[in-house]
Protein backbone atom coordinates (compact mmCIF):
# COMPACT_ATOMS: atom_id res chain seq x y z
CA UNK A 1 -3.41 28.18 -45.42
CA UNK A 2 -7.07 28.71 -45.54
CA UNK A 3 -9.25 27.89 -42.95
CA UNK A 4 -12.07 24.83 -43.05
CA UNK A 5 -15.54 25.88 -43.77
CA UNK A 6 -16.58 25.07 -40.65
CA UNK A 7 -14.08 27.44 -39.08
CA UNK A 8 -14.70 30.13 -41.42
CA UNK A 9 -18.83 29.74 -40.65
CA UNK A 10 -17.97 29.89 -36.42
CA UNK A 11 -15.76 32.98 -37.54
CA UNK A 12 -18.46 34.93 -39.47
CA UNK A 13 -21.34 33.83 -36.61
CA UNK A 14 -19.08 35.00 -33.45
CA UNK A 15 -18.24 38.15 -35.34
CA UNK A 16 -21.96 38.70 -35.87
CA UNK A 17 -22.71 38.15 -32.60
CA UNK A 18 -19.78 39.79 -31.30
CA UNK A 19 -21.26 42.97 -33.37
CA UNK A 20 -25.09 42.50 -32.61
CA UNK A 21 -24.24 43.21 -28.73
CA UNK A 22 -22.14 45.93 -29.26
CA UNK A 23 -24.78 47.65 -30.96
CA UNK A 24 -27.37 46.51 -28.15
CA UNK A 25 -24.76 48.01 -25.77
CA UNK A 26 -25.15 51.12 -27.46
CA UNK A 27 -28.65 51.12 -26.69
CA UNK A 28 -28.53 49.54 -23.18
CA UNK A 29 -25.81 48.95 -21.07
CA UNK A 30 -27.01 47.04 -18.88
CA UNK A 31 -28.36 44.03 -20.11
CA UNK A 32 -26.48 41.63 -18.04
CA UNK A 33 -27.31 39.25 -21.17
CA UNK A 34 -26.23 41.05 -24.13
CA UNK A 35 -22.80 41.97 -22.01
CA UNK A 36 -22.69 37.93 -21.37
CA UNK A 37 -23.27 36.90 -25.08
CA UNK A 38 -20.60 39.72 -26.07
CA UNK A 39 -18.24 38.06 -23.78
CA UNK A 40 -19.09 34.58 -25.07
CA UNK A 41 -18.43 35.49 -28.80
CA UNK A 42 -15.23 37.62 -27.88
CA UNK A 43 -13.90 34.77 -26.51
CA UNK A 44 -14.55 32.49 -29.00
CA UNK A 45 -13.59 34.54 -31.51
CA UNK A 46 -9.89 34.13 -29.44
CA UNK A 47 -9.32 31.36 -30.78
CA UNK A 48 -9.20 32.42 -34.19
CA UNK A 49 -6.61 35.11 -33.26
CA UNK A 50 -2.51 35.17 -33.27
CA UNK A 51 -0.43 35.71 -29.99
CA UNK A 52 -1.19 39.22 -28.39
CA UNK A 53 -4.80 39.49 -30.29
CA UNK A 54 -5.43 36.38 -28.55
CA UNK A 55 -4.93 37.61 -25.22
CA UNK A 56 -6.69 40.93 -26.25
CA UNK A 57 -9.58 39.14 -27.29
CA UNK A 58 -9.98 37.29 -24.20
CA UNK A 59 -8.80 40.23 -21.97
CA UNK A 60 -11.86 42.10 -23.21
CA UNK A 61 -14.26 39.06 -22.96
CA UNK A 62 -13.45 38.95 -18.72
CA UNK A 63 -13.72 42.32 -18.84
CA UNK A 64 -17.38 42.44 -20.52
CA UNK A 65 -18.26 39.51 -18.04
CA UNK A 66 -16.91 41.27 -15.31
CA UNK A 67 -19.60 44.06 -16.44
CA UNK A 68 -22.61 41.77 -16.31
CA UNK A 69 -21.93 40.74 -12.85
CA UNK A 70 -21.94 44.35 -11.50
CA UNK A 71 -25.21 44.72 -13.39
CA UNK A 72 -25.97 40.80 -11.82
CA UNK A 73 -23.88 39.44 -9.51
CA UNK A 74 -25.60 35.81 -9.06
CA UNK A 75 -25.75 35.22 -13.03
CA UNK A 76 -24.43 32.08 -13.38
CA UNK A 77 -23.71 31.43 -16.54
CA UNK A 78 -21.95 34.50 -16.55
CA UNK A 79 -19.97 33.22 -13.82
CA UNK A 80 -19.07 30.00 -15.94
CA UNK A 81 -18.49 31.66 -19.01
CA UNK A 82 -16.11 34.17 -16.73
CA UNK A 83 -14.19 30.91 -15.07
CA UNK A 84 -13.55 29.41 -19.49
CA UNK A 85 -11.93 33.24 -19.65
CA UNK A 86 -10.17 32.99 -16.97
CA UNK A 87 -8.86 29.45 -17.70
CA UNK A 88 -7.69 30.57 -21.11
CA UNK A 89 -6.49 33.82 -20.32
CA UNK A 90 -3.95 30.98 -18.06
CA UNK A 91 -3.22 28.76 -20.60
CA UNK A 92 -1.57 32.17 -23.09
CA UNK A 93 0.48 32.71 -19.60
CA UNK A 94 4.03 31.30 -19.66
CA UNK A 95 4.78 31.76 -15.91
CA UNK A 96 2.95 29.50 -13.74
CA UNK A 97 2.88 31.72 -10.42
CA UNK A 98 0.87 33.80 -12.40
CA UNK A 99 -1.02 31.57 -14.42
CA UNK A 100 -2.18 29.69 -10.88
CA UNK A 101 -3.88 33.15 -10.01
CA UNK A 102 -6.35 32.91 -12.96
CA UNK A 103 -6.94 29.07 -12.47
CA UNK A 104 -7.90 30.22 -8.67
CA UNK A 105 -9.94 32.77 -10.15
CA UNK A 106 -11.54 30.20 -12.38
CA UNK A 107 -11.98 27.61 -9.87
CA UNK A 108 -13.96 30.38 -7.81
CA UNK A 109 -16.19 31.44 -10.58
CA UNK A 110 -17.09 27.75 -11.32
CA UNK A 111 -17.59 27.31 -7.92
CA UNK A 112 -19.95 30.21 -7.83
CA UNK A 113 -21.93 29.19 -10.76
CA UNK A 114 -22.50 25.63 -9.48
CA UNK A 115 -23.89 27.67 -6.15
CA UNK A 116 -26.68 29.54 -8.18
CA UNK A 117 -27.21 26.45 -10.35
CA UNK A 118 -26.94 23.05 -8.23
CA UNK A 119 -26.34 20.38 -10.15
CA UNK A 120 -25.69 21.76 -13.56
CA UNK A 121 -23.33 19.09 -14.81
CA UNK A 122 -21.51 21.36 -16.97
CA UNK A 123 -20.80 23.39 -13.97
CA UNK A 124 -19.47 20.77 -12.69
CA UNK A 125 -17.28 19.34 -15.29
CA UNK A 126 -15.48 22.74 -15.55
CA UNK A 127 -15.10 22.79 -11.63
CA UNK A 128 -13.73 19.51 -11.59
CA UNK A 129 -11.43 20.39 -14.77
CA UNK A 130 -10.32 24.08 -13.23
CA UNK A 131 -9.10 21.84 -10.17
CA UNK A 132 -6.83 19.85 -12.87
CA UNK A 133 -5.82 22.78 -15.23
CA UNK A 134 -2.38 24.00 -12.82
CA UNK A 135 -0.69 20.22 -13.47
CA UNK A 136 -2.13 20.69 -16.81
CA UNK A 137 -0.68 23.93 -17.91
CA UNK A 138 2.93 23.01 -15.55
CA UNK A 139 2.95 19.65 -18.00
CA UNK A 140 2.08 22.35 -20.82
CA UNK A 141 5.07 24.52 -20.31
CA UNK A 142 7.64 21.20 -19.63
CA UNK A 143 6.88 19.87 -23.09
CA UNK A 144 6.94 23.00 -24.99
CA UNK A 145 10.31 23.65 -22.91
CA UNK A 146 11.53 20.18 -23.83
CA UNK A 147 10.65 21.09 -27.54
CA UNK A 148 12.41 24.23 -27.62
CA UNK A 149 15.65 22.49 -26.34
CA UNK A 150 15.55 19.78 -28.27
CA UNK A 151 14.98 21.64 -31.27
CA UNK A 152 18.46 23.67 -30.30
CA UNK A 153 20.52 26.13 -31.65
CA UNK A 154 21.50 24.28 -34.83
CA UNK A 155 18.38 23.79 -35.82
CA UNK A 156 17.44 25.39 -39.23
CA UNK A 157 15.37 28.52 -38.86
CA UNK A 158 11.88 26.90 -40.47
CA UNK A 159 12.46 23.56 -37.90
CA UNK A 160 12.12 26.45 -35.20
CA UNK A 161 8.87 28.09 -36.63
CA UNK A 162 7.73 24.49 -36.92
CA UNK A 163 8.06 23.54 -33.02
CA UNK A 164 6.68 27.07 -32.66
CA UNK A 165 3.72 26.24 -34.55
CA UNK A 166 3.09 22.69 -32.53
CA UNK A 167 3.36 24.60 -29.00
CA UNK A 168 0.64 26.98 -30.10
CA UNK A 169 -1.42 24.15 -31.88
CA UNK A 170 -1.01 22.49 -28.32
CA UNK A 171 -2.30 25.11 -26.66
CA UNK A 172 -5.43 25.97 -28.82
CA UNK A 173 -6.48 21.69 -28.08
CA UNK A 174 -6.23 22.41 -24.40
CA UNK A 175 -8.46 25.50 -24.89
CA UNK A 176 -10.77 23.95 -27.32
CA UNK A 177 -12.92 22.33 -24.52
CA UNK A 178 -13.64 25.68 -23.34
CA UNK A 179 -14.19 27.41 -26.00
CA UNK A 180 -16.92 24.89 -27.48
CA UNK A 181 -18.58 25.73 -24.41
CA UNK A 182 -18.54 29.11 -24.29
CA UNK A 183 -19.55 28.96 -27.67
CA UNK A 184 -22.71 26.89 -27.08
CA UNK A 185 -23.72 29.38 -24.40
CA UNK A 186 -23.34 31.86 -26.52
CA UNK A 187 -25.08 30.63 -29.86
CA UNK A 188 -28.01 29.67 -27.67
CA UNK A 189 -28.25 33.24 -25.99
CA UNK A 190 -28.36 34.83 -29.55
CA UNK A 191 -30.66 32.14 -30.89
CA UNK A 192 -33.14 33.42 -27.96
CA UNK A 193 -32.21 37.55 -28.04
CA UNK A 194 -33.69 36.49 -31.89
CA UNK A 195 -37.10 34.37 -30.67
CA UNK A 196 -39.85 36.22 -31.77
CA UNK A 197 -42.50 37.11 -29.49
CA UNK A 198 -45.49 34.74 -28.52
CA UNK A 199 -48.81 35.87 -30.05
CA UNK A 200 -51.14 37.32 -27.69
């Protein structure tokens, strides 16, 4: 199936971004910025992934956040972007227990963000949503359970793939909030690595 132009054009920008702060990394690392944008367009680029690369991709996104915020702890749009990757690193979690963890890690970053930022209404929107995302992701887990069993063991093999295919397209909607987002943050940090300097 190929993928809508518009899909295909976030692809090839994340990926370019994605690369263009690997290779500032190279350079310097750390630029709490660069390691924020990197994060930003790993994450995005998630999306776009199957299964384990998924969870790769947004594994390595926390973990280039994380980076920034040794480098600058108070950032706080590193903090929010850190609280989407924690969110959808829970969402690619089966088991709630665990799940709950990065949701509380989420909440906490969001939280954070807001502190550094009062009033930022996207801040806020993401705290209020982290606060919602456990029922969210329990109601997440009944459905594709209640899927699974009614699709049963008679079920032809390509019925199964189908119901398989639903439960992930569920899950990619309930990420999709964040990862527009994160996305936005991250288009608009590139846009201004690339602002050329002001005449003197």
């Amino acid at each position: 199936m190929e993928l809508p132009q518009s899909d295909f054009d976030r692809i090839v920008f994340f990926e370019h971004a994605r690369k263009t702060a690997e290779a500032a990394y190279a350079k310097n690392s750390q630029d709490a910025e660069n390691l924020t944008r990197w994060g930003g367009a790993l994450l995005e680029l998630s999306q776009f992934q199957s299964g384990p690369d998924s969870i790769k991709f947004v594994k390595d996104a926390i973990s280039k956040l994380e980076e920034a915020l040794v480098i600058f702890p108070r950032k706080h749009d590193t903090l929010w972007c850190l609280g989407n990757a924690h969110t959808s690193h829970a969402f690619y979690i089966p088991d709630h227990e665990m799940a709950k963890a990065h949701f509380a890690k989420a909440t906490q970053c969001f939280q954070e963000a807001l502190e550094e930022d009062p009033g930022n209404e996207l801040y806020m929107k993401a705290l209020d949503l982290s606060t919602k995302a456990p029922e969210l992701h329990l109601e997440v887990q009944r459905q594709m359970a209640n899927q699974q069993s009614a699709a049963g063991g008679s079920s032809a093999s390509n019925v199964k793939a189908s119901k398989k295919k639903k439960n992930g397209d569920v899950k990619y909607d309930i990420l999709g909030w964040v990862i527009l987002a994160v996305g936005i943050i991250a288009w608009v940090g590139l846009a201004k690595s690339h602002v050329p300097p002001p005449p003197r």
